[in-house]
Protein backbone atom coordinates (compact mmCIF):
# COMPACT_ATOMS: atom_id res chain seq x y z
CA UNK A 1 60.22 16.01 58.60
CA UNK A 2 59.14 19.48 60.13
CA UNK A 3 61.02 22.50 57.98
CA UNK A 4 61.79 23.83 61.11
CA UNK A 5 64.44 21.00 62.24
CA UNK A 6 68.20 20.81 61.15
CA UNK A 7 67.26 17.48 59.28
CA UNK A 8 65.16 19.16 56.72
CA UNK A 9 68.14 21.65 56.06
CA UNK A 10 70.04 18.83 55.31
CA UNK A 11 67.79 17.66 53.16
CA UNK A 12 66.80 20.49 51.35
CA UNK A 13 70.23 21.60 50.73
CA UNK A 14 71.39 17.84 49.20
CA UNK A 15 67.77 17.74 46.98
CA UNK A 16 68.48 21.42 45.97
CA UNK A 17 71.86 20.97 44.99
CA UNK A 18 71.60 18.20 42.67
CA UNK A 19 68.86 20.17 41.50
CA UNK A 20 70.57 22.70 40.15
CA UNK A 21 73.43 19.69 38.47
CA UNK A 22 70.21 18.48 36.54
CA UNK A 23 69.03 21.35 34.86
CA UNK A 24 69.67 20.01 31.85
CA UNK A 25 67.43 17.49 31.81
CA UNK A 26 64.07 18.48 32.60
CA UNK A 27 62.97 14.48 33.08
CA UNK A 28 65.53 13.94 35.39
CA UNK A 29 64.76 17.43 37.24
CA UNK A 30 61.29 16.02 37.83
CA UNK A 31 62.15 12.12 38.45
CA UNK A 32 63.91 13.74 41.77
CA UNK A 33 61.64 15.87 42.82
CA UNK A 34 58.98 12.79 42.94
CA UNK A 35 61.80 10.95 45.02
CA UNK A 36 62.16 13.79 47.30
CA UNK A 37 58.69 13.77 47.67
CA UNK A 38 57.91 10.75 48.28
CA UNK A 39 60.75 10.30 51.21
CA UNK A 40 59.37 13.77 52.51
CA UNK A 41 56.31 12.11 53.03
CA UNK A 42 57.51 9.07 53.79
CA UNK A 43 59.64 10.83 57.07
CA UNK A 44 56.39 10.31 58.70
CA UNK A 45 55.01 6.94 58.43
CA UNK A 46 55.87 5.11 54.72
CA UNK A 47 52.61 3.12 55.10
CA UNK A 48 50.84 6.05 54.01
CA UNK A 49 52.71 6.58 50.13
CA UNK A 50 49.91 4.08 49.13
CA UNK A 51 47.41 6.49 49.98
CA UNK A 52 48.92 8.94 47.99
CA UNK A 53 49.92 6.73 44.59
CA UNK A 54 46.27 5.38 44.85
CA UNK A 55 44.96 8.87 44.64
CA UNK A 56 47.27 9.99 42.36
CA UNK A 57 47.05 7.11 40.06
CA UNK A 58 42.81 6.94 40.05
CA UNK A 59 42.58 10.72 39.51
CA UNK A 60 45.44 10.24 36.77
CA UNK A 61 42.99 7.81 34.97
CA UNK A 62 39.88 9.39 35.61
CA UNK A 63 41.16 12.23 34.35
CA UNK A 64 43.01 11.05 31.07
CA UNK A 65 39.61 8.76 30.26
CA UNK A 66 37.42 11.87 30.83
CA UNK A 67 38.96 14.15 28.05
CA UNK A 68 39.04 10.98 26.10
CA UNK A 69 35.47 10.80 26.13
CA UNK A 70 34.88 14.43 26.17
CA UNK A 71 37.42 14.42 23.04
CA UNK A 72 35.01 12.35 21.12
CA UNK A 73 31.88 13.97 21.93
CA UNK A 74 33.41 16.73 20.49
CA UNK A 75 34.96 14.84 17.18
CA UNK A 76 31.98 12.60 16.63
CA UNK A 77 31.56 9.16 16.95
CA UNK A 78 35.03 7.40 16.18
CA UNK A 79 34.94 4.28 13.57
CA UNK A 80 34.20 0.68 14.85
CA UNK A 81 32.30 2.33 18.16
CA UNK A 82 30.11 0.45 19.46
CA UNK A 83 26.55 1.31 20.71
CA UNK A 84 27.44 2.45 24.07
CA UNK A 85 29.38 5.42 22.87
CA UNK A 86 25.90 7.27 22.90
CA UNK A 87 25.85 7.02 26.85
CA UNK A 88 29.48 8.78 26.93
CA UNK A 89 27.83 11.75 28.97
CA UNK A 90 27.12 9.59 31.40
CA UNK A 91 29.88 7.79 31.57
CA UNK A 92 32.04 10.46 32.30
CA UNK A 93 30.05 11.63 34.84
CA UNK A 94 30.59 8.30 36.28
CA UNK A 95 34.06 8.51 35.84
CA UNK A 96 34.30 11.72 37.55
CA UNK A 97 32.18 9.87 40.46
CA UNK A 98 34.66 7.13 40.87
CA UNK A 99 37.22 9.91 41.19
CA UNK A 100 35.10 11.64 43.79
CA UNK A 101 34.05 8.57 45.85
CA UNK A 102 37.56 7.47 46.18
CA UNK A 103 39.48 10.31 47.38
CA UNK A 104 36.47 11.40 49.83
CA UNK A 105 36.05 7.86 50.49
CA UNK A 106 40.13 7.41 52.23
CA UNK A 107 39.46 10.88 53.05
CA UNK A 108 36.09 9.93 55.44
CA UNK A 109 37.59 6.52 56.37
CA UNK A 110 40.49 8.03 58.38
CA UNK A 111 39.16 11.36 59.09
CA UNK A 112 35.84 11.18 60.37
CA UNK A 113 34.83 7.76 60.80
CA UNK A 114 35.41 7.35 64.24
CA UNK A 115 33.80 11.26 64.94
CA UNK A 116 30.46 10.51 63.10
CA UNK A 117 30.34 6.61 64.80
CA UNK A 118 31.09 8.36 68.53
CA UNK A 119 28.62 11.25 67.61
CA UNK A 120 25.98 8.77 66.56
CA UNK A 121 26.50 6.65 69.53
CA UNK A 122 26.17 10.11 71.56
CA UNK A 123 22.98 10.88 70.55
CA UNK A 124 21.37 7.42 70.42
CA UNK A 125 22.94 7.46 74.36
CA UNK A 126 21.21 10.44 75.24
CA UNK A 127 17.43 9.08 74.05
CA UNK A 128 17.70 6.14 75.71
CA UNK A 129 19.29 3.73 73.41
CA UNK A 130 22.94 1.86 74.00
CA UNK A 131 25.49 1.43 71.34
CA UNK A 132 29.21 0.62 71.74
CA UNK A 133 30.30 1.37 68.30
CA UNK A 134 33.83 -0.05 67.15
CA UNK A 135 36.07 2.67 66.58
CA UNK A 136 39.06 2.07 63.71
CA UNK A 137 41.42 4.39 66.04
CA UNK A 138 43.68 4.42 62.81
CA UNK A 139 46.23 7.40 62.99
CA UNK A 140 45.61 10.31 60.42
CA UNK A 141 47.96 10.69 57.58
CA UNK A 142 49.37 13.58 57.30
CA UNK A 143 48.60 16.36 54.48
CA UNK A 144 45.65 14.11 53.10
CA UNK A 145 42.91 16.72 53.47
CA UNK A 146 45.44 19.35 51.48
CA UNK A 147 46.49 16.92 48.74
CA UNK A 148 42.91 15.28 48.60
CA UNK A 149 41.04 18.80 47.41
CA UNK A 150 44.16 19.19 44.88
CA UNK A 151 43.47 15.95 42.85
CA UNK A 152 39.70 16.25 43.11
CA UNK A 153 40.00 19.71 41.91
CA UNK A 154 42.00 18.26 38.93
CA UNK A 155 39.45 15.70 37.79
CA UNK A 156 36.35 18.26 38.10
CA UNK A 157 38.18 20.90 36.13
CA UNK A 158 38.74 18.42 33.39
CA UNK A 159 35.34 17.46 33.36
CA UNK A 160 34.22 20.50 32.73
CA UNK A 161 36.60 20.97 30.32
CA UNK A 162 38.66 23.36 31.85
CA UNK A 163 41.75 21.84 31.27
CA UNK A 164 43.21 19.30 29.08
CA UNK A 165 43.96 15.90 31.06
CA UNK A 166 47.43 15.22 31.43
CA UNK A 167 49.41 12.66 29.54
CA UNK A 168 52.53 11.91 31.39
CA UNK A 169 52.08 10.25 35.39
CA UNK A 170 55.71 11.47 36.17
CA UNK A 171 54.54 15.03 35.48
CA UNK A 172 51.19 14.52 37.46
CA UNK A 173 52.81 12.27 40.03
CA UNK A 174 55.21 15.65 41.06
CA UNK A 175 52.20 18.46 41.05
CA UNK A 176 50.39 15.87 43.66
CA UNK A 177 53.25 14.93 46.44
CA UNK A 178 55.12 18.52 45.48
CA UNK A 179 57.23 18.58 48.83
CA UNK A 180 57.34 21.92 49.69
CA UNK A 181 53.67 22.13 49.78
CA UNK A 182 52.70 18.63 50.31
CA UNK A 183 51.45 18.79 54.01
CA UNK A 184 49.74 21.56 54.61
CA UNK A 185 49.50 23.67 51.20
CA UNK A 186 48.55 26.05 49.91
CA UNK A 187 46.20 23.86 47.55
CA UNK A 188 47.43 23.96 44.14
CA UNK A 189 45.36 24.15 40.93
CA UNK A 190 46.54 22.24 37.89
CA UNK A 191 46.00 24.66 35.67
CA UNK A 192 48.47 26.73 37.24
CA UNK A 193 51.24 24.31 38.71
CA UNK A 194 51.19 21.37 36.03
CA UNK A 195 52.60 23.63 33.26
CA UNK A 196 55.31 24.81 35.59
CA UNK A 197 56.21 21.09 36.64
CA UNK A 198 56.34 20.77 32.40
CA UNK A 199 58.13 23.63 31.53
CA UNK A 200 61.97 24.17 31.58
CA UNK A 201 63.37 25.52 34.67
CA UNK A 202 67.45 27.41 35.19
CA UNK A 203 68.61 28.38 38.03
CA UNK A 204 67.85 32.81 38.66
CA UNK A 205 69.61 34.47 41.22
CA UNK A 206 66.69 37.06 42.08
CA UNK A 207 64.62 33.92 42.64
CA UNK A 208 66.86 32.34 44.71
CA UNK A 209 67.42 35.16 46.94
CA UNK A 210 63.47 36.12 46.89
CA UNK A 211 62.89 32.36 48.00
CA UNK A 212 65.55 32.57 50.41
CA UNK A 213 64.27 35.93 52.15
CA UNK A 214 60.46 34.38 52.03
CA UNK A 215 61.99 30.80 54.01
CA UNK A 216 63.86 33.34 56.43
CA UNK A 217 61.11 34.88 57.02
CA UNK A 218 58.83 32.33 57.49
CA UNK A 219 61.10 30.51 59.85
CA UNK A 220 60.75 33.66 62.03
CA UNK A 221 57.14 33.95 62.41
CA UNK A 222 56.75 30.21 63.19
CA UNK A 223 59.94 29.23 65.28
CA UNK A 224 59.69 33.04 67.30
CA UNK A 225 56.37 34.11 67.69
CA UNK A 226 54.16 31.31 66.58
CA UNK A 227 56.10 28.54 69.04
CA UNK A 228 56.86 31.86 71.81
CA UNK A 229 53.01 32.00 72.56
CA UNK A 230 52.59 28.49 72.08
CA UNK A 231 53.04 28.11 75.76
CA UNK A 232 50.93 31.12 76.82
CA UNK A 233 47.85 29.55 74.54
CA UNK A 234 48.27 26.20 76.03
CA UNK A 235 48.01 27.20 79.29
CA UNK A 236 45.17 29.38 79.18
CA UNK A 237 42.97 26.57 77.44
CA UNK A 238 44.83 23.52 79.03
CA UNK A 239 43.79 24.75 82.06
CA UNK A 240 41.85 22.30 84.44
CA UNK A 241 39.84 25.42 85.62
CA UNK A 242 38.86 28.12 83.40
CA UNK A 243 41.12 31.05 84.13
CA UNK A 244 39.58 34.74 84.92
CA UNK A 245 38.55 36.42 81.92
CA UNK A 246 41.79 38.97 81.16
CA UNK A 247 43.64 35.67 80.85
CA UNK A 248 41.04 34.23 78.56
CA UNK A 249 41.12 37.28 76.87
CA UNK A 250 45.00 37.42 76.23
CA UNK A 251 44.95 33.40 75.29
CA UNK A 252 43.30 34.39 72.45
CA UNK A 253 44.37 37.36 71.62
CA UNK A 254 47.66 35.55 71.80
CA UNK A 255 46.33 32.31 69.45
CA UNK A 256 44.88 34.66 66.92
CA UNK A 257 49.04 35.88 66.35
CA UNK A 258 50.06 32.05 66.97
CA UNK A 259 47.69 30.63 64.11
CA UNK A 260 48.79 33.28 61.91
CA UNK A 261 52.26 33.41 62.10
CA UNK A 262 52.29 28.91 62.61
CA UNK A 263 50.09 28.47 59.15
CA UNK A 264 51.61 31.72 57.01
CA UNK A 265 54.82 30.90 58.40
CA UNK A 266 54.99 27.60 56.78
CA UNK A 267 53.31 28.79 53.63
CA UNK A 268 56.09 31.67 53.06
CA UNK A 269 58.85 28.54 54.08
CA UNK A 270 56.59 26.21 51.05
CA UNK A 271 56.68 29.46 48.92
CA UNK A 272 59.98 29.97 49.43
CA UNK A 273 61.54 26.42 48.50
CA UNK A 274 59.24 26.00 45.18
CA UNK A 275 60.62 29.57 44.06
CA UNK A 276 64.14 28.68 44.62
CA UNK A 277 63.56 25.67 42.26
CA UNK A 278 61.78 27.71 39.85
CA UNK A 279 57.98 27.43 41.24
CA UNK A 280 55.56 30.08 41.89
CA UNK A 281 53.11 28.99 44.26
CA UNK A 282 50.11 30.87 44.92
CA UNK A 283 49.70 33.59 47.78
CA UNK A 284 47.84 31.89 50.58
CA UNK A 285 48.01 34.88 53.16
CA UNK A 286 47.19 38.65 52.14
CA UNK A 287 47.39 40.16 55.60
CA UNK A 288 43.88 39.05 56.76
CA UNK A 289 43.66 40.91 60.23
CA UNK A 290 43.61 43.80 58.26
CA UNK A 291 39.71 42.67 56.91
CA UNK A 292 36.77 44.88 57.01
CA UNK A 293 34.77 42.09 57.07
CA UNK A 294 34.00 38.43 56.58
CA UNK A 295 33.83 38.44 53.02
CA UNK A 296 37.25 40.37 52.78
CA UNK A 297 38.71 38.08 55.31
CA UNK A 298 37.68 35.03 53.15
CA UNK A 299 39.33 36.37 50.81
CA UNK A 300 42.94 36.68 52.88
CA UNK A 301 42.60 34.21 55.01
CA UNK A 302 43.44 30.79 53.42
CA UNK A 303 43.23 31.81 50.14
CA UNK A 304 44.24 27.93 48.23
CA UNK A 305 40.82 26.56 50.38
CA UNK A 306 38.05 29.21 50.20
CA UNK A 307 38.82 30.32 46.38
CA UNK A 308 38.53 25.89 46.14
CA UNK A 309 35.31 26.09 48.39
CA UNK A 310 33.64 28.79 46.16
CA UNK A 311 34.74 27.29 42.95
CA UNK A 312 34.18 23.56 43.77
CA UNK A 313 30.89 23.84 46.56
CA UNK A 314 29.34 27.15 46.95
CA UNK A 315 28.92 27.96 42.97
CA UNK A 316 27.93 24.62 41.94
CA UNK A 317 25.28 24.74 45.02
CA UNK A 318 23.94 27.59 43.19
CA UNK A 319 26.30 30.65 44.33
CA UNK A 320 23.63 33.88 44.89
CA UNK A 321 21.83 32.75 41.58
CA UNK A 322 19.25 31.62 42.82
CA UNK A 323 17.67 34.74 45.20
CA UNK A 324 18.86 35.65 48.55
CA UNK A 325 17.72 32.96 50.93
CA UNK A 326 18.94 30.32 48.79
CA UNK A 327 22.14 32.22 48.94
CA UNK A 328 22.34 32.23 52.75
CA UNK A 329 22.04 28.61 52.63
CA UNK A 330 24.70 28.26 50.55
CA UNK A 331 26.67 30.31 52.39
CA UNK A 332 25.97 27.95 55.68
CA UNK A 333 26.27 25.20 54.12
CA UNK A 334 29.87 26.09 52.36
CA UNK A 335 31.25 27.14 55.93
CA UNK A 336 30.40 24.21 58.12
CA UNK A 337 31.54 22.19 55.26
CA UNK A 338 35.02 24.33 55.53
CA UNK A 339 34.74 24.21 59.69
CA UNK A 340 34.24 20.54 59.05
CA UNK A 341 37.25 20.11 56.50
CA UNK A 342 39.65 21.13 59.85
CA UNK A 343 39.09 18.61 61.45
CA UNK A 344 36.58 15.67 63.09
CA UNK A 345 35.37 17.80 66.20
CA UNK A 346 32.46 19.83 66.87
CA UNK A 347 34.28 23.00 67.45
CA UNK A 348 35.33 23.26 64.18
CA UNK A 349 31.41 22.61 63.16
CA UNK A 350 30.63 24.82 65.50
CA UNK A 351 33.38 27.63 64.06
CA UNK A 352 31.80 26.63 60.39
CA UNK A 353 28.81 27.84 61.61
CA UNK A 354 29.84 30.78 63.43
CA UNK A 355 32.04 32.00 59.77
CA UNK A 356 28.45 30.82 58.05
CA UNK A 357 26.54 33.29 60.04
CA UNK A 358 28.72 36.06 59.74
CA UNK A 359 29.00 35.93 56.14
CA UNK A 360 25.05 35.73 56.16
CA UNK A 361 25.02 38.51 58.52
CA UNK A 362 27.32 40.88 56.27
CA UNK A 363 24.97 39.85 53.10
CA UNK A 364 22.06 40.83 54.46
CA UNK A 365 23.30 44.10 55.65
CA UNK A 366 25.77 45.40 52.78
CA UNK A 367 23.24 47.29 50.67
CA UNK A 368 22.67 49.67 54.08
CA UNK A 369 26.50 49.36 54.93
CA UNK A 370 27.16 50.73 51.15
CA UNK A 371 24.69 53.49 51.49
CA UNK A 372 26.28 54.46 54.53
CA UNK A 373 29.65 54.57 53.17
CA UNK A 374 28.70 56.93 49.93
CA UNK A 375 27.17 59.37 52.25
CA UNK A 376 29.77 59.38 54.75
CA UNK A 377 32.05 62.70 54.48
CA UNK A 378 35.68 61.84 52.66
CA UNK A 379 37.33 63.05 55.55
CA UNK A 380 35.71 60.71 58.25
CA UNK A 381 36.47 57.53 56.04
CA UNK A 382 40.50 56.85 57.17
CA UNK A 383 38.85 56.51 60.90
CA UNK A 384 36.31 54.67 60.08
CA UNK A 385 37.93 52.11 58.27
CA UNK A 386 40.48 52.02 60.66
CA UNK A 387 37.52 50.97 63.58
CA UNK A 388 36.17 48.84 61.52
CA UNK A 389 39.19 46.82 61.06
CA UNK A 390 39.48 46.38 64.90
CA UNK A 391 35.96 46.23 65.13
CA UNK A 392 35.97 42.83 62.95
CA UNK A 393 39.21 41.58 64.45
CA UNK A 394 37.32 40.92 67.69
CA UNK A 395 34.87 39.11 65.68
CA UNK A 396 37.72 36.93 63.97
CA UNK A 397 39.20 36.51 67.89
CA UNK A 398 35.67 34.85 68.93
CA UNK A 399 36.12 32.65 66.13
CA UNK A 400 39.39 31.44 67.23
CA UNK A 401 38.16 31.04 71.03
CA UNK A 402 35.74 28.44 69.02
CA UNK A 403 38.06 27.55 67.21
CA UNK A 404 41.15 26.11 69.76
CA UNK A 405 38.77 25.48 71.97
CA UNK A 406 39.55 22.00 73.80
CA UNK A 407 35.77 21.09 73.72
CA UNK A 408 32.32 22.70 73.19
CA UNK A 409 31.62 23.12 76.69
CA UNK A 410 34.73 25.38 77.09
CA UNK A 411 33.64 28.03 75.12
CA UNK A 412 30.59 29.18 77.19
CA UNK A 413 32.74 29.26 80.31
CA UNK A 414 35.21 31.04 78.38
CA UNK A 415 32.86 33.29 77.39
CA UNK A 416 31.26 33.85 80.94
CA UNK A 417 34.61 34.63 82.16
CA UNK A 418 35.54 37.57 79.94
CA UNK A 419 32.26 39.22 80.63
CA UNK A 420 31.97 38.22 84.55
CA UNK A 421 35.68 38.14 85.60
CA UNK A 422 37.72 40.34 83.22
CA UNK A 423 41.33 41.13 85.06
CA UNK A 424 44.26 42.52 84.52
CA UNK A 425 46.51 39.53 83.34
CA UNK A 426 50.02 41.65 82.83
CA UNK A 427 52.56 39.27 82.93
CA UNK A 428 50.32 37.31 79.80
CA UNK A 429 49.85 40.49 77.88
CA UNK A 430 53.39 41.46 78.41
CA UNK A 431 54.38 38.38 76.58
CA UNK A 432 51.78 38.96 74.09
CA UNK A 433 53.16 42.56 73.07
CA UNK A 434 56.85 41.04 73.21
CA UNK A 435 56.14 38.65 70.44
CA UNK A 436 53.22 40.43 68.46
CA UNK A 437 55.57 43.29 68.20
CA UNK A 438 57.57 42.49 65.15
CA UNK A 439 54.56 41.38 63.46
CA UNK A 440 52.91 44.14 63.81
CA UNK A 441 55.27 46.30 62.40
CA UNK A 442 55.90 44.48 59.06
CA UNK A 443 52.54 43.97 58.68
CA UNK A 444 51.95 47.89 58.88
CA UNK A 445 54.17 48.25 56.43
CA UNK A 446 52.95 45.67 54.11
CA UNK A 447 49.74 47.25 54.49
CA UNK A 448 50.66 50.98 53.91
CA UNK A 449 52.49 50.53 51.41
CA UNK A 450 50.06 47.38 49.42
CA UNK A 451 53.55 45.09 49.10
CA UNK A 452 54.36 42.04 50.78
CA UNK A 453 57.46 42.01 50.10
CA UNK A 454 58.16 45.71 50.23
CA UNK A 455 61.30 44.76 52.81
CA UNK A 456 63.38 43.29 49.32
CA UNK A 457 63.26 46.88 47.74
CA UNK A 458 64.93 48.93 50.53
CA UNK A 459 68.25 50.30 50.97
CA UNK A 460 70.91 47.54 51.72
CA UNK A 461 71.65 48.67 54.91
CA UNK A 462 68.14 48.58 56.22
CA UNK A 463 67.51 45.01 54.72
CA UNK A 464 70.79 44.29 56.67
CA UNK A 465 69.52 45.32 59.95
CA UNK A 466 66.17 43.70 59.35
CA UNK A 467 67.93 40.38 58.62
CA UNK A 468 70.53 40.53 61.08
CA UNK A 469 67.35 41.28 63.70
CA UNK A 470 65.36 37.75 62.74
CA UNK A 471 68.67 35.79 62.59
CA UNK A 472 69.21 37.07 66.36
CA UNK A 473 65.60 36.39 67.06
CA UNK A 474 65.90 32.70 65.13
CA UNK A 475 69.38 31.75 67.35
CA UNK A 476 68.84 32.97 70.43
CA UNK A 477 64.81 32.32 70.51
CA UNK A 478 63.82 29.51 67.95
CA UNK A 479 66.65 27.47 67.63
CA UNK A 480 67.90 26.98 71.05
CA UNK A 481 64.51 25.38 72.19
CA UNK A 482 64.98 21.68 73.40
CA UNK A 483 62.65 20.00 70.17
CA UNK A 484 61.08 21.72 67.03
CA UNK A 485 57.25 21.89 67.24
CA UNK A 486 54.93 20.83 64.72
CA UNK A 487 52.91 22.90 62.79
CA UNK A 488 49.07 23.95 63.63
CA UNK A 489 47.81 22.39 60.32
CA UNK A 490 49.57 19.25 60.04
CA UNK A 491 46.78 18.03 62.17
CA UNK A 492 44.54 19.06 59.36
């Protein structure tokens, strides 16, 4: 069930309603949003809820027998234990392993099993040896890489006794399969969502409207410019030849707005629903083409996943701790891991790598880039930040040719045509500047004035016009296409 298709409105509209009659009752309020979420998920294929109650359930366990054990550590021994308690340690460092193996384990089996058997067979191919590998050609379900990092970031934090483990399934059971951010995220942390899903929650007006303006809003990005270039990416790399390098260069240009506007879209539509219900779900998106560099753009871009690959990888591989080319290594390391997480496909290795090595890059050149900016004159900084914004945007572009990228050997001739064959592609570009338009200019103002949502404290009759503009944009672009389309990430 895509949130940009009439039958989610209905849905939405029938789960948010008796919402709102429950109130009262904060068990009952929670007892239907698990049964919404569950037939949310269910839309899709219902043979995949037992991948999510076995997660939910082991991590639920794991989690509870943890701070059970970490509980008596703490307490002492507790009377009538028997001899074992003196291994607890290690016990719940098995515990947490169980909790690990499993959800990477169904994670592996569906994701990546058939890339890694293919790849192997590949290679032992290309040295002389043949292997016809049996692939499980099993379909992907939906969301698990999203709601997979959220439960395993549940069980590590309470084994390091970050949080308390929770008590109550029915409670846990809603911050796993949370609809609204269920598929494709942003990845919640329990310590910030669980108490939420616990707490009392009435009905508030400025909420309401809030969410209401953030769904709007998201509906526009994804059903009018994300899905009005959609056709302008896919032909430039669905082509059978590789087009002269303008078009190349507009393709991307043009995927770099369609990524955007597809993945923030849906995370201001997820945003939007949990808030009219009383949620606050985490900023995922903080205007990331507006980065300096990678660093900066790491920490816009994707926010739920690369604050959970720092936190949960990169730190616990030693961070910058442990001197500079350790840290570089880490860096690496953390990126391919994250280009891997994308999906089974050596582009998105390859794009790992490519983030890796910029961040690595920027490391080893900040101390002279900081020395450079305190001896630059005040009045030269404005323009120079301003080039160096466009000056990384290109860099983020060549990571999105990598990126969407229909196979490895694509991106060299890709490459070879924007510096060989580079053409005026007008008709392309005109599209381009048609739907990057609006964008663009709420995104200027977002940035000039350092608030997202600076559009919900102007004058009425602005807001008016503004909203009157995307509900135009919505009827007479969006909703009058022939079938809704999916969402980048849900392939994720």
């Amino acid at each position: 069930m895509l949130f940009n298709t009439f039958s989610f409105a209905v849905f939405f509209v029938a789960v948010y309603l008796l919402y709102v009659m429950l109130m009262g009752s904060l068990v009952l309020q929670n007892l239907l949003l698990l049964a919404a979420s569950y037939f949310f998920y269910g839309w899709w294929d219902w043979r995949f809820l037992g991948l999510i109650l076995l997660s939910t359930v082991i991590d639920f366990l794991c989690g509870r027998e943890i701070d059970r054990r970490k509980t008596e550590e703490v307490s002492g021994e507790p009377e009538g234990a028997s001899n074992a308690f003196a291994h607890s340690p290690r016990k719940r460092r098995g515990l947490l392993a169980v909790s690990i193996v499993a959800n990477l384990g169904i994670l592996g089996f569906f994701k990546y099993f058939d890339f890694f058997a293919g790849s192997c067979a590949e290679m032992l191919g290309a040295v002389g040896f043949s292997l016809q590998p049996r692939l499980l050609e099993v379909i992907l379900p939906v969301g698990i890489s999203f709601y997979t990092f959220q439960t395993l970031s549940y069980t590590i934090d309470v084994y390091r006794g970050q949080i308390r483990a929770h008590t109550r399934i029915l409670d846990f059971a809603v911050f796993v399969a949370f609809f609204p951010q269920l598929v494709a995220g942003p990845i919640l942390r329990a310590r910030e969502f669980l108490p939420q899903v616990c707490r009392r929650r009435r009905f508030n007006l400025e909420q309401a409207y809030e969410g209401g303006y953030l769904v709007f809003w998201g509906l526009f990005k994804k059903m009018v410019i994300a899905d009005g270039l959609a056709g302008l990416v896919d032909g430039v790399f669905g082509a059978e030849v590789t087009p002269h390098g303008g078009a190349v260069l507009v393709g991307v240009y043009a995927f770099a707005v369609q990524i955007y506007c597809d993945f923030s879209g849906y995370t201001d539509i997820a945003r939007g629903v949990a808030k009219m219900m009383g949620f606050e779900i985490p900023l995922n998106f903080n205007l990331p083409y507006f980065a300096r560099n990678p660093a900066e753009f790491w920490r816009r871009w994707h926010i739920s996943l690369s604050s959970w690959l720092r936190d949960y990888l990169y730190i616990p591989l030693g961070g910058n701790r442990k001197g500079p080319r350790r840290t570089c290594i880490n860096l690496a390391l953390t990126m391919v891991l994250g280009g891997l997480w994308h999906g089974a496909a050596w582009t998105f290795v390859l794009w790992g790598v490519y983030q890796g090595a910029l961040l690595v890059v920027h490391k080893a050149l900040k101390p002279w880039l900081d020395r450079a900016d305190r001896w630059m004159p005040s009045r030269w900084k404005p323009l120079v930040g301003w080039l160096t914004i466009g000056l990384f945007f290109q860099f983020t572009c060549l990571g999105w040719l990598i990126f969407r990228a229909e196979s490895v050997q694509q991106i060299p001739d890709m490459l070879w045509a924007i510096f060989t064959s580079l053409a005026l592609y007008g008709s392309g570009a005109t599209i381009l500047a048609v739907y990057a338009l609006p964008l663009l200019l709420m995104q200027w103002f977002q940035y000039v004035k350092s608030d997202l949502n600076f559009l919900l404290r102007w004058p009425a009759p602005v807001r008016g016009l503004a909203y009157c503009t995307m509900f135009y944009g919505l009827v007479v672009i969006g909703v009058l296409r022939n079938d809704a389309q999916s969402f980048i990430y849900f392939q994720f």
